[in-house]
N, C-alpha and C. Protein backbone atom coordinates (compact mmCIF):
# COMPACT_ATOMS: atom_id res chain seq x y z
N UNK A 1 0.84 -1.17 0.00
CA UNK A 1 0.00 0.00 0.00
C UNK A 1 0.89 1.23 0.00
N UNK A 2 0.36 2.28 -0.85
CA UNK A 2 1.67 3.38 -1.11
C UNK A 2 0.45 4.42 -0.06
N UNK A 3 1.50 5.27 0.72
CA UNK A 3 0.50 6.19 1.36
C UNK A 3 0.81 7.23 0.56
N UNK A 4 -0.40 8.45 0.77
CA UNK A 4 0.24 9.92 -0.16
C UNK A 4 0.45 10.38 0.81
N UNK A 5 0.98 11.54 -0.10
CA UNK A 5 1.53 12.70 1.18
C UNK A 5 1.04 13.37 1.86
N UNK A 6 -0.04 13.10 1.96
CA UNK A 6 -1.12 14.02 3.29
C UNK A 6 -0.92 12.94 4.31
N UNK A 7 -0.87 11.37 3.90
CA UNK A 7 -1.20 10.64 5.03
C UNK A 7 -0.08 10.67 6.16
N UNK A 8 1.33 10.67 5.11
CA UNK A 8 2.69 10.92 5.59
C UNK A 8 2.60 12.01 6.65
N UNK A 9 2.14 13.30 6.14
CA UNK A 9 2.29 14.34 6.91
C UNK A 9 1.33 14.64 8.25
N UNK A 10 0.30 13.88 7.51
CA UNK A 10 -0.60 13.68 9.04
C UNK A 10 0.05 13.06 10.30
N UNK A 11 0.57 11.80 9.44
CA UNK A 11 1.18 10.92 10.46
C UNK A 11 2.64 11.55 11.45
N UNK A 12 3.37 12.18 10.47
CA UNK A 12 4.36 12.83 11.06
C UNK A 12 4.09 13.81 12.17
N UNK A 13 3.33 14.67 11.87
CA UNK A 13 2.13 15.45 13.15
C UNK A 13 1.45 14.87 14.18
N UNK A 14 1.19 13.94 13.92
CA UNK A 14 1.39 12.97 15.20
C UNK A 14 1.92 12.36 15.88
N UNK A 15 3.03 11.79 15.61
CA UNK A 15 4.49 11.63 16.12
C UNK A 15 4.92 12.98 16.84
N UNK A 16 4.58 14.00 16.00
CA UNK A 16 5.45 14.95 16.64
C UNK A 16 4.70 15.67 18.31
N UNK A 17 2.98 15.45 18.26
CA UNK A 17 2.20 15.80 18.98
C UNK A 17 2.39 15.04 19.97
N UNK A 18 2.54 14.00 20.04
CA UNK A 18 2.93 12.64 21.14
C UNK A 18 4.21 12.95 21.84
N UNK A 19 4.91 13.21 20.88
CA UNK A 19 6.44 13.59 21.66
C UNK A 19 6.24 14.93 22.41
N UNK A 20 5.80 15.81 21.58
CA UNK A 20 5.55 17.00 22.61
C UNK A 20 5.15 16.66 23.65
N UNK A 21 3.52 16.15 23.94
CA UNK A 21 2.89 15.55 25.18
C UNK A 21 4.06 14.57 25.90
N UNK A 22 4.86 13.46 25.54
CA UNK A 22 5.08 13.12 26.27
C UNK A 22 6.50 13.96 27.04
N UNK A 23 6.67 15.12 26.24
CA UNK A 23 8.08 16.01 26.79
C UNK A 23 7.32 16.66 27.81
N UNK A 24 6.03 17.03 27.24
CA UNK A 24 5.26 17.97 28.49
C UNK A 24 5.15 17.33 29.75
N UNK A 25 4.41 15.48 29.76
CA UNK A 25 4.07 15.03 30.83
C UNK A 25 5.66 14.77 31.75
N UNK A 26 6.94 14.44 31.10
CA UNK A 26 7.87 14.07 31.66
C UNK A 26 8.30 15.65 33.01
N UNK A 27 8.25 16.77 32.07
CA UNK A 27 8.43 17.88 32.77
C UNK A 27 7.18 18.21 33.92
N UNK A 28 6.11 18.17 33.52
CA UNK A 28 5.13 17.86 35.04
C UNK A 28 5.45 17.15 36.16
N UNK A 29 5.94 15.89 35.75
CA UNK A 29 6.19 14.69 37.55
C UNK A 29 7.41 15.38 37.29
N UNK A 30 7.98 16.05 36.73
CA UNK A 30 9.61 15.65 37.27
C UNK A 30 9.61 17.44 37.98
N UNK A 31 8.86 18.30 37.73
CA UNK A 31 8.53 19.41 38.48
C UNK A 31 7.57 19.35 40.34
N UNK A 32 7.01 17.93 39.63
CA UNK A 32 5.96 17.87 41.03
C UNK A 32 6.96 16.59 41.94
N UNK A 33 7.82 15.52 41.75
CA UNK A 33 8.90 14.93 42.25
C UNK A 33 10.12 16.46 42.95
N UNK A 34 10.44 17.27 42.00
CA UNK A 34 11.43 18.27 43.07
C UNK A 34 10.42 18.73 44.05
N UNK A 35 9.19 19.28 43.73
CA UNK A 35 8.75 19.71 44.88
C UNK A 35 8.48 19.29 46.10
N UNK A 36 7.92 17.95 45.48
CA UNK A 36 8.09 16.59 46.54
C UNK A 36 9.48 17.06 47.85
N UNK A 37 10.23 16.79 46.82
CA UNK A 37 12.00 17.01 47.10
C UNK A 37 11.85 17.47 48.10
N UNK A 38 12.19 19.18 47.36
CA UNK A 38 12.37 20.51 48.42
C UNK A 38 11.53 20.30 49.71
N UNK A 39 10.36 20.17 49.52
CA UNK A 39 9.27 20.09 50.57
C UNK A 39 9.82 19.38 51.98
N UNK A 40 10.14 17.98 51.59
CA UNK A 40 10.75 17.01 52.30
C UNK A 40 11.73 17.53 53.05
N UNK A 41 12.86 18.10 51.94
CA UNK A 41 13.92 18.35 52.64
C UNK A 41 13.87 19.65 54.16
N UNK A 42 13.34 20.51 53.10
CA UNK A 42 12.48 21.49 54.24
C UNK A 42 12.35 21.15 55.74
N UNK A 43 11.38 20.38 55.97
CA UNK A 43 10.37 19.95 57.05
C UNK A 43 11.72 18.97 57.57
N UNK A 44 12.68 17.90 56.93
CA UNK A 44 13.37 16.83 57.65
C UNK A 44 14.28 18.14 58.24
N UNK A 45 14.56 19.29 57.73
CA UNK A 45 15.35 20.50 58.36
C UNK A 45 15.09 20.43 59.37
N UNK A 46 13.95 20.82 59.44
CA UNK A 46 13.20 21.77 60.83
C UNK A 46 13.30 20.70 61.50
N UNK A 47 13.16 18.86 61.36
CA UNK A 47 12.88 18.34 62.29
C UNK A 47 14.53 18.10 63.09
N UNK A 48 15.84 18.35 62.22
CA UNK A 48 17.03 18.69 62.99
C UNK A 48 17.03 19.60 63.27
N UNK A 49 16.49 20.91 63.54
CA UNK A 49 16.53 21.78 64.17
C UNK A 49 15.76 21.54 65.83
N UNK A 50 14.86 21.07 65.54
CA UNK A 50 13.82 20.48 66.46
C UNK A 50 14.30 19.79 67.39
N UNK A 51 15.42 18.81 67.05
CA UNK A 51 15.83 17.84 67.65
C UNK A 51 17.14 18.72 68.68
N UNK A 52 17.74 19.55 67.68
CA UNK A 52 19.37 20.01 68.00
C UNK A 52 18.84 20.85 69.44
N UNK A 53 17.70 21.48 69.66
CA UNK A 53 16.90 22.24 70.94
C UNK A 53 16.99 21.45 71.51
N UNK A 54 16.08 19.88 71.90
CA UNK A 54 16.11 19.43 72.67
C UNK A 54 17.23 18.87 73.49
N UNK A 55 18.05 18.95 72.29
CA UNK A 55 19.65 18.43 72.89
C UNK A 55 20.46 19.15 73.56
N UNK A 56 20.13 20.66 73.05
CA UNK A 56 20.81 21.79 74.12
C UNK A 56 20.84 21.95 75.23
N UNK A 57 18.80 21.67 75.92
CA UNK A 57 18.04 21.37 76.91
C UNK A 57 18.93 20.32 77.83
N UNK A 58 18.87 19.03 76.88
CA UNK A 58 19.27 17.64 77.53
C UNK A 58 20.63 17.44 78.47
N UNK A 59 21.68 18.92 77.46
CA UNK A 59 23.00 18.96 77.46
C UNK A 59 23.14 19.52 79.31
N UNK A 60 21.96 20.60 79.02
CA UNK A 60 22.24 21.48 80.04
C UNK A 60 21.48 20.61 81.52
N UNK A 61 20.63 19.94 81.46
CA UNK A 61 20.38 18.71 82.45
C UNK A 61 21.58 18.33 83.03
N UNK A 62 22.17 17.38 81.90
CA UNK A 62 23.25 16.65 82.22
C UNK A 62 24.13 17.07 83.22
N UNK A 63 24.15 18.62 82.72
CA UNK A 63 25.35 19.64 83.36
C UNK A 63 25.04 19.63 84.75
N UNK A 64 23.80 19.90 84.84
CA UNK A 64 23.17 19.80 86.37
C UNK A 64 22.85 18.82 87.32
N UNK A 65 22.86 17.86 86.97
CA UNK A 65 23.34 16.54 87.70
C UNK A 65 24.03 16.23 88.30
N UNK A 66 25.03 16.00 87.88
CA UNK A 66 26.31 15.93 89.04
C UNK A 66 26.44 16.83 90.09
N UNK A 67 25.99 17.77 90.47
CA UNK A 67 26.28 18.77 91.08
C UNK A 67 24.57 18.94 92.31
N UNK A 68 23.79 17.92 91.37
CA UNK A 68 22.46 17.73 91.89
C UNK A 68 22.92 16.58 93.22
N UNK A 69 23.11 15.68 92.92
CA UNK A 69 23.88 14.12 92.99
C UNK A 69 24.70 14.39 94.12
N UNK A 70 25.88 15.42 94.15
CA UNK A 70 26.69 15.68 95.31
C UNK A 70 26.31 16.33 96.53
N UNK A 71 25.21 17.34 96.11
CA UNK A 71 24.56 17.81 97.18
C UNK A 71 23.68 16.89 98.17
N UNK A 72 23.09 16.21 97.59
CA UNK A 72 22.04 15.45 98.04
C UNK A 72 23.13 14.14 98.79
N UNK A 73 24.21 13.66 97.95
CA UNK A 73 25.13 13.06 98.91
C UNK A 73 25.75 13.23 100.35
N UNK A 74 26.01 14.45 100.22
CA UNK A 74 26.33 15.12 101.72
C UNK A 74 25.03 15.12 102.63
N UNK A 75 24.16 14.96 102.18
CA UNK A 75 22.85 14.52 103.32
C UNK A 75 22.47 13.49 103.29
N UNK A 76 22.90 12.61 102.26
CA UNK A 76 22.21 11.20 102.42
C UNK A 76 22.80 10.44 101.75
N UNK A 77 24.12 10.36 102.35
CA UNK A 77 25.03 9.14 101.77
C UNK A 77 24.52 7.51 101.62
N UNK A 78 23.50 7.28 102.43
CA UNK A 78 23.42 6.12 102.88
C UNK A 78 21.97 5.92 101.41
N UNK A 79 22.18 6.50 100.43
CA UNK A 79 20.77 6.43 99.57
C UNK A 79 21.85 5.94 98.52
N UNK A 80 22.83 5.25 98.66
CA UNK A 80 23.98 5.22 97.43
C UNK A 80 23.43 4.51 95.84
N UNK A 81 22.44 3.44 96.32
CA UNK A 81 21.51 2.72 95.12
C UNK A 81 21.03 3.87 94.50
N UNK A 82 19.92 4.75 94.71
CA UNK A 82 19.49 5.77 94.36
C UNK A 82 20.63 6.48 92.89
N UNK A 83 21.48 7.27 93.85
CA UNK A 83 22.62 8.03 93.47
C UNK A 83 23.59 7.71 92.28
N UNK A 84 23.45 6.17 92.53
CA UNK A 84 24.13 5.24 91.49
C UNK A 84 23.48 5.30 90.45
N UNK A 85 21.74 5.29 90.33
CA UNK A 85 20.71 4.74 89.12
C UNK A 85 20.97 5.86 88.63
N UNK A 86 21.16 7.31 88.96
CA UNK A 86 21.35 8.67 88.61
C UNK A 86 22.46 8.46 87.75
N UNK A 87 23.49 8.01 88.06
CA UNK A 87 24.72 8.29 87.54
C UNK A 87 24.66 7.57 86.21
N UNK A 88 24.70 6.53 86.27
CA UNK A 88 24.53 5.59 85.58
C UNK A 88 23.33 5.95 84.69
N UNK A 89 22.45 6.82 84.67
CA UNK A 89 21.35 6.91 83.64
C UNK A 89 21.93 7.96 82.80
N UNK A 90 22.44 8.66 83.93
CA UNK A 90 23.17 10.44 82.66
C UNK A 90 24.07 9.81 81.94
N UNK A 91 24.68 8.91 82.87
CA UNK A 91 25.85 8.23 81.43
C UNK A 91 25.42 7.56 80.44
N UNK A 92 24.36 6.89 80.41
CA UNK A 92 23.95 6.50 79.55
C UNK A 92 23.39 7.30 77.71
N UNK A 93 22.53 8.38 79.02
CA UNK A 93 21.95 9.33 78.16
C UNK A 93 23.09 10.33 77.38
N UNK A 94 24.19 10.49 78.10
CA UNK A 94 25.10 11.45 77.53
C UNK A 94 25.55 10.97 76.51
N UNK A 95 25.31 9.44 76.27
CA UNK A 95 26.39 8.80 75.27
C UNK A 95 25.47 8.06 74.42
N UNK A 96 24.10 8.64 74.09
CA UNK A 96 23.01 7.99 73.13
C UNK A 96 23.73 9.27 71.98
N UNK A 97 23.71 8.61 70.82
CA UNK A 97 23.84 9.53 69.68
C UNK A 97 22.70 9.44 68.99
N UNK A 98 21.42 8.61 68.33
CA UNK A 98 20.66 8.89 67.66
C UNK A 98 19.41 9.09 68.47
N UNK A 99 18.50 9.76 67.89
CA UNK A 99 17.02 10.33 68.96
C UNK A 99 16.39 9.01 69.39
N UNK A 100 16.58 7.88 68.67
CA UNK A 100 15.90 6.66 69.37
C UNK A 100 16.51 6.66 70.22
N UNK A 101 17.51 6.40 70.45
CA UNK A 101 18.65 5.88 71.84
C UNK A 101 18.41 6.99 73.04
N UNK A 102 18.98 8.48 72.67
CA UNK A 102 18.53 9.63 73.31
C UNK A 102 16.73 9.63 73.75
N UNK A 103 15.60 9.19 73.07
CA UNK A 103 14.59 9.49 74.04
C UNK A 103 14.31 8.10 74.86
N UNK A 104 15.25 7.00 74.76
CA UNK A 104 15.05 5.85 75.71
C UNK A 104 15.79 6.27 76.70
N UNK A 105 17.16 6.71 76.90
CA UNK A 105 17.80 6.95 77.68
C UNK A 105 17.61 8.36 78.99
N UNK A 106 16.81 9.26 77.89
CA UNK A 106 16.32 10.32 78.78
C UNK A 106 14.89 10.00 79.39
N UNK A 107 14.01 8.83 78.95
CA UNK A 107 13.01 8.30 80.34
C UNK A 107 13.65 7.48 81.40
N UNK A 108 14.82 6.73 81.43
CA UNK A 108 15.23 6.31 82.07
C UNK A 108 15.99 7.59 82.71
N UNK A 109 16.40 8.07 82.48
CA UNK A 109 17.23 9.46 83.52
C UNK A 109 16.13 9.84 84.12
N UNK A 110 14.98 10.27 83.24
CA UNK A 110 13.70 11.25 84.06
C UNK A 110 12.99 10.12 84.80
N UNK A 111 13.38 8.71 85.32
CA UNK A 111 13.00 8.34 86.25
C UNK A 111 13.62 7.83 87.35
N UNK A 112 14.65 7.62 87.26
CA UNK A 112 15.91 8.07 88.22
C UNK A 112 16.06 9.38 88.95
N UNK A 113 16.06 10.37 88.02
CA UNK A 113 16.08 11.66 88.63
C UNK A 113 14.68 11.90 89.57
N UNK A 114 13.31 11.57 88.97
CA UNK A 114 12.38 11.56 90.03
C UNK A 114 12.60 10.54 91.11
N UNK A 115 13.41 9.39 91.59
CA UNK A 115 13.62 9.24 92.56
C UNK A 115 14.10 9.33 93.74
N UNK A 116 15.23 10.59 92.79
CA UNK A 116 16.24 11.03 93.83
C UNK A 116 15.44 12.09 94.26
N UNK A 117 14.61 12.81 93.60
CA UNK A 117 13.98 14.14 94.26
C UNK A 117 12.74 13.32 95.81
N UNK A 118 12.15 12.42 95.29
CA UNK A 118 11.76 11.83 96.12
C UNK A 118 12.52 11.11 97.49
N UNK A 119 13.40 11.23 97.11
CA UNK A 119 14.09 10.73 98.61
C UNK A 119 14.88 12.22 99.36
N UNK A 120 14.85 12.83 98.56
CA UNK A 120 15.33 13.90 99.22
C UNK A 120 14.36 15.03 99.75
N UNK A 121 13.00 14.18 99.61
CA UNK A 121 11.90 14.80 100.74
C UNK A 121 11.71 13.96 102.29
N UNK A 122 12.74 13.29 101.85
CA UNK A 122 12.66 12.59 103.19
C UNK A 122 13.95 13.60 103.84
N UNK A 123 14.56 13.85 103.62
CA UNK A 123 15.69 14.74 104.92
C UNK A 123 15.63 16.08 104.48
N UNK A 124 14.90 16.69 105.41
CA UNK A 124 14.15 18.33 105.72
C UNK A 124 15.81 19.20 105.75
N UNK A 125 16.52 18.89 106.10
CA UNK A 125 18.21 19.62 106.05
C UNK A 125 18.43 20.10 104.74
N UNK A 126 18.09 18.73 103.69
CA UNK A 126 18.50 18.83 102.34
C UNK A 126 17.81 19.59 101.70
N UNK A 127 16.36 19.76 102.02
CA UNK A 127 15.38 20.74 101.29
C UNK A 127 15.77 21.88 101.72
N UNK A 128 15.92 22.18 102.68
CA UNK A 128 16.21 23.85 103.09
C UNK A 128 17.68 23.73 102.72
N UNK A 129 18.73 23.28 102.23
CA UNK A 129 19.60 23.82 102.12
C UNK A 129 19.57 24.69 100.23
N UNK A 130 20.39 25.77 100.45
CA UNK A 130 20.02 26.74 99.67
C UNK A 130 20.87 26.59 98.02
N UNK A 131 21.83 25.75 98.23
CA UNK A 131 22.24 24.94 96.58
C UNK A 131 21.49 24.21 96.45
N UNK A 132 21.21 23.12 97.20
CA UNK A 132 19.88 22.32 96.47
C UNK A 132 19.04 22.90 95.83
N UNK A 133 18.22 23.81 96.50
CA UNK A 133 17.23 24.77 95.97
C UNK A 133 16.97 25.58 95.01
N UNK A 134 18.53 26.32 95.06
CA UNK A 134 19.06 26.63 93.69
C UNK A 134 19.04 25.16 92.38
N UNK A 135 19.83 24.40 92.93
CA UNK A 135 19.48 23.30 91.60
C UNK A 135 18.42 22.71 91.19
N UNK A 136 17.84 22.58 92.16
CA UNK A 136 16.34 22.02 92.13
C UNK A 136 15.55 22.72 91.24
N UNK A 137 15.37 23.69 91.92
CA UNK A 137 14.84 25.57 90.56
C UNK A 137 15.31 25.30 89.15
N UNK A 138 16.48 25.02 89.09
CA UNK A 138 17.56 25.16 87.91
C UNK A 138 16.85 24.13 87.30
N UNK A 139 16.80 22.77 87.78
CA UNK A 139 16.44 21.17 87.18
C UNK A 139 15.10 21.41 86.60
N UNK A 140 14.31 22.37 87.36
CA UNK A 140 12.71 22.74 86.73
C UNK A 140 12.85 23.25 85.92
N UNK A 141 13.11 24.25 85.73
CA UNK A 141 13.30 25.42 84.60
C UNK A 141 13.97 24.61 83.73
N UNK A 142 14.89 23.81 83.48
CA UNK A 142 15.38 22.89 82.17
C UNK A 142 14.30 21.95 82.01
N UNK A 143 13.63 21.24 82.91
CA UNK A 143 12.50 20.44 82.85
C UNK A 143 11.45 21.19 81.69
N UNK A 144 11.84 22.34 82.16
CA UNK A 144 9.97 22.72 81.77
C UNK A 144 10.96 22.85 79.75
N UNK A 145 12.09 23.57 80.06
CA UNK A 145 12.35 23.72 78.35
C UNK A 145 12.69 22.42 77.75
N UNK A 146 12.79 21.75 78.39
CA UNK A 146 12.90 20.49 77.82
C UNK A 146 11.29 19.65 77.41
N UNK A 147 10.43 19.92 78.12
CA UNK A 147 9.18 19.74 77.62
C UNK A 147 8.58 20.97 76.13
N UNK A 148 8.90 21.95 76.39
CA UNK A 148 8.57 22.95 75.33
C UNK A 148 9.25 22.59 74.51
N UNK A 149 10.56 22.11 74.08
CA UNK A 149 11.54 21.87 72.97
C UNK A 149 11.29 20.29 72.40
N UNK A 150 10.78 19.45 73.18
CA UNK A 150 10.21 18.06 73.10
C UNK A 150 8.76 18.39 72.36
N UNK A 151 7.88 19.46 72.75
CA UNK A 151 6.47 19.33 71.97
C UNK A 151 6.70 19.93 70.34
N UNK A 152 7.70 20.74 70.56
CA UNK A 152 8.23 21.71 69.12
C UNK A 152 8.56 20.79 68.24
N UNK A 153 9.25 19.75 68.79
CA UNK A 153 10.28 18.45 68.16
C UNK A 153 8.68 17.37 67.52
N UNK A 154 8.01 17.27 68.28
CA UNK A 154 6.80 16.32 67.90
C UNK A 154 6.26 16.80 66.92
N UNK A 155 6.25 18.30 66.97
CA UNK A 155 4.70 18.19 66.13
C UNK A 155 5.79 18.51 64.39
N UNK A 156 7.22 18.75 64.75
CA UNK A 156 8.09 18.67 63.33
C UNK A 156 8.41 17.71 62.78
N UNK A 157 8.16 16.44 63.54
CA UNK A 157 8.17 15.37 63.17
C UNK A 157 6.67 14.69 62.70
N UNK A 158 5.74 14.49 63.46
CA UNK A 158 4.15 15.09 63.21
C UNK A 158 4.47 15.60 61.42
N UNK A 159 4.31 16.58 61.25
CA UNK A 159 4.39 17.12 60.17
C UNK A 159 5.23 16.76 58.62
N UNK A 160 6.74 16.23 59.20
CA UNK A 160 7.47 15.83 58.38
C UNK A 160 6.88 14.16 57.75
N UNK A 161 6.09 14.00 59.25
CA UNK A 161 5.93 11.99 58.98
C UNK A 161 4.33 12.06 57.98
N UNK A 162 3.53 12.75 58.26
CA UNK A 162 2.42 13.36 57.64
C UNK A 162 2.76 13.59 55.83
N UNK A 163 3.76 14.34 55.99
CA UNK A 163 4.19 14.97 54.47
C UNK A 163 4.49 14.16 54.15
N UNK A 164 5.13 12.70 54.24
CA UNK A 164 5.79 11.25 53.52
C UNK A 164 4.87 10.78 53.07
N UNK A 165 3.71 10.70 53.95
CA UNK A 165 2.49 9.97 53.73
C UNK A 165 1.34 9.91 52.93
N UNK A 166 1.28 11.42 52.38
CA UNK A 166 0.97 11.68 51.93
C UNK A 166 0.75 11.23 50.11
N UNK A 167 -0.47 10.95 49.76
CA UNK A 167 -0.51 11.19 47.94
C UNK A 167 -0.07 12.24 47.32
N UNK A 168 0.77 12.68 46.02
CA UNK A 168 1.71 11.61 45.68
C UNK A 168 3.31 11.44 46.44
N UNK A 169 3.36 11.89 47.67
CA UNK A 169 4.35 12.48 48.14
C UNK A 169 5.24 10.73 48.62
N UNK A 170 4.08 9.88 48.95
CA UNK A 170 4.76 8.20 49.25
C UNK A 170 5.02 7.56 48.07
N UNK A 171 4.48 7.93 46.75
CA UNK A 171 5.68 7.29 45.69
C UNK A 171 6.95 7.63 45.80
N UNK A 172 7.42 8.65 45.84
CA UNK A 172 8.40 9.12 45.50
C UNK A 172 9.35 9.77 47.14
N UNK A 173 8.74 9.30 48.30
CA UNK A 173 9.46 9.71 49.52
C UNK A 173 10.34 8.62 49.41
N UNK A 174 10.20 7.63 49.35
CA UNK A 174 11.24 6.13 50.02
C UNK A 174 11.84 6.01 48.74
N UNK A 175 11.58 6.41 47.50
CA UNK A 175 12.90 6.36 46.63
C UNK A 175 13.96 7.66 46.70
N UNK A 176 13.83 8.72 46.94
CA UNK A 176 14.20 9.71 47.77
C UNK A 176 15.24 9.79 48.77
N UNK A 177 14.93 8.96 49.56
CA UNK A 177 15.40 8.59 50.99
C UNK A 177 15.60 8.99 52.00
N UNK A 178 13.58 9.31 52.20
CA UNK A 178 13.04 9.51 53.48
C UNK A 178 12.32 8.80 54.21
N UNK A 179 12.57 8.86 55.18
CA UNK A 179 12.18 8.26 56.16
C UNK A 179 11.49 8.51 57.69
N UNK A 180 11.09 7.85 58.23
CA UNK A 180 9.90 8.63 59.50
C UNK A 180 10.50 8.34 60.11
N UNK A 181 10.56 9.35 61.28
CA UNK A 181 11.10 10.42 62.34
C UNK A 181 10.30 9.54 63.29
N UNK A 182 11.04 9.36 64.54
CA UNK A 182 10.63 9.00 65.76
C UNK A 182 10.00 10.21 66.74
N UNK A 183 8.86 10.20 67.60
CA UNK A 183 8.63 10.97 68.38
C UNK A 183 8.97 10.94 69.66
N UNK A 184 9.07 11.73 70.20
CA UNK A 184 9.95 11.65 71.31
C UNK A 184 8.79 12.02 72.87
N UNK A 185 7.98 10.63 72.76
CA UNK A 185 7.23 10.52 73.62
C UNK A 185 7.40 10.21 74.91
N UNK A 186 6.63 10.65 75.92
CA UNK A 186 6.94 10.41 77.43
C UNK A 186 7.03 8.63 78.03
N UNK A 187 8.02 8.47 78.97
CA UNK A 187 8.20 7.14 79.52
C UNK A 187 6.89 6.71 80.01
N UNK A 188 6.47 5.62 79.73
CA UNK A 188 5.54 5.04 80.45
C UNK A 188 5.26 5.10 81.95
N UNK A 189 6.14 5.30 82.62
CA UNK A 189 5.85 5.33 84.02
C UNK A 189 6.17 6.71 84.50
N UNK A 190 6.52 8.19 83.80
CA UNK A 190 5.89 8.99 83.98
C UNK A 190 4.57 9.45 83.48
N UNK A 191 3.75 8.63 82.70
CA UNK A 191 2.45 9.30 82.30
C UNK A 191 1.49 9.19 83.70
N UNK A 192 2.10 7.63 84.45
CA UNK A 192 1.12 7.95 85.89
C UNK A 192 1.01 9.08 86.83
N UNK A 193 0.00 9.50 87.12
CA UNK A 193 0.16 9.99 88.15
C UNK A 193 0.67 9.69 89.58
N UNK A 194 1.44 10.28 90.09
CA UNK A 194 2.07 9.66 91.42
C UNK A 194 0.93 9.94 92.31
N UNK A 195 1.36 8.88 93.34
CA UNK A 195 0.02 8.56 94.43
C UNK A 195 0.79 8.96 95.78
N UNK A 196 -0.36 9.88 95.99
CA UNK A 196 -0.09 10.76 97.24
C UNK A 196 -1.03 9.98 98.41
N UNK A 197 -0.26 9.61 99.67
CA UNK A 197 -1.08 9.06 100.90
C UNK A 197 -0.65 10.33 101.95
N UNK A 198 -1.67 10.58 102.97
CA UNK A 198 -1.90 11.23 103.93
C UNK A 198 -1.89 9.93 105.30
């Protein structure tokens, strides 16, 4: 079959219409994949930023410990188990490098450390003495930024783990190579409330 030259030229116009479209569709995903990108990268930012706070917080705990630990020694040497779980938890925590390790290690500190505060309502000397008090103050006030820098950290992770999840953002997150962020939720045995007897 001989084609004429209209059919030729039709046909060639269509070839050429196809290629356009498919140059057009390639430049669409590969515009909506960077944005993907950027987006990602963005938000996994903020969630090291997020994280690098809480660590400042954590740093400055640490700092206050030992110095928590010695005071409370000079009144109550004989609590040495206590004193020990303390020590032994900051070391632990000082030497977690990734946020999994770091928020296991800092419920285990934040429940150590609530035991030592608890025994040091047992000797009335130690409460009125006026470094304790000072550290004690000090241990709150990092407490409390360490909770504000911990909710900042959640909801950037919240957000970053949300954005992965997202249509079309989970085709193209895990070839990428992103991945979900741990939250840095409270220890189980501080969510109880402590039980007060009279």
């Amino acid at each position: 079959m001989i084609l004429g030259m209209g059919s030729v030229t039709a046909l060639g116009g269509l070839v050429v219409l196809l290629l356009v479209g498919l140059v057009a569709l390639v430049i669409v995903v590969g515009l909506i994949v960077l944005t993907i990108y950027n987006s990602l990268v963005a938000l996994r930012q903020t969630v090291k930023n997020a994280w690098a706070q809480i660590d400042v917080q954590l740093k400055r705990r640490h700092d206050l410990i030992p110095n928590l630990v010695n005071t409370v020694k000079g009144y109550a040497a004989h609590e040495k188990e206590t004193l020990e779980r303390v020590i032994a938890a900051r070391a632990t925590a000082t030497q977690a490098k990734l946020p999994q390790d770091a928020i296991k290690a800092e419920g285990e500190l934040s429940s150590a450390l609530a035991r030592l505060l608890a025994v040091a309502e047992a000797y009335p000397d130690l409460k009125a003495n006026q470094n304790f008090l000072a550290l004690q103050e000090e241990l709150v006030s990092t407490e409390n930024k360490i909770s504000f820098a911990r909710q900042f950290y959640n909801d950037s992770v919240t957000r970053y783990n949300t954005k992965i999840e997202v249509f079309p953002n989970i085709l193209f997150a895990g070839m990428l190579g992103f991945k979900h962020e741990v939250l840095f939720e409270t220890a189980s045995d501080e969510k109880e409330a402590p039980k007060v007897q009279f």
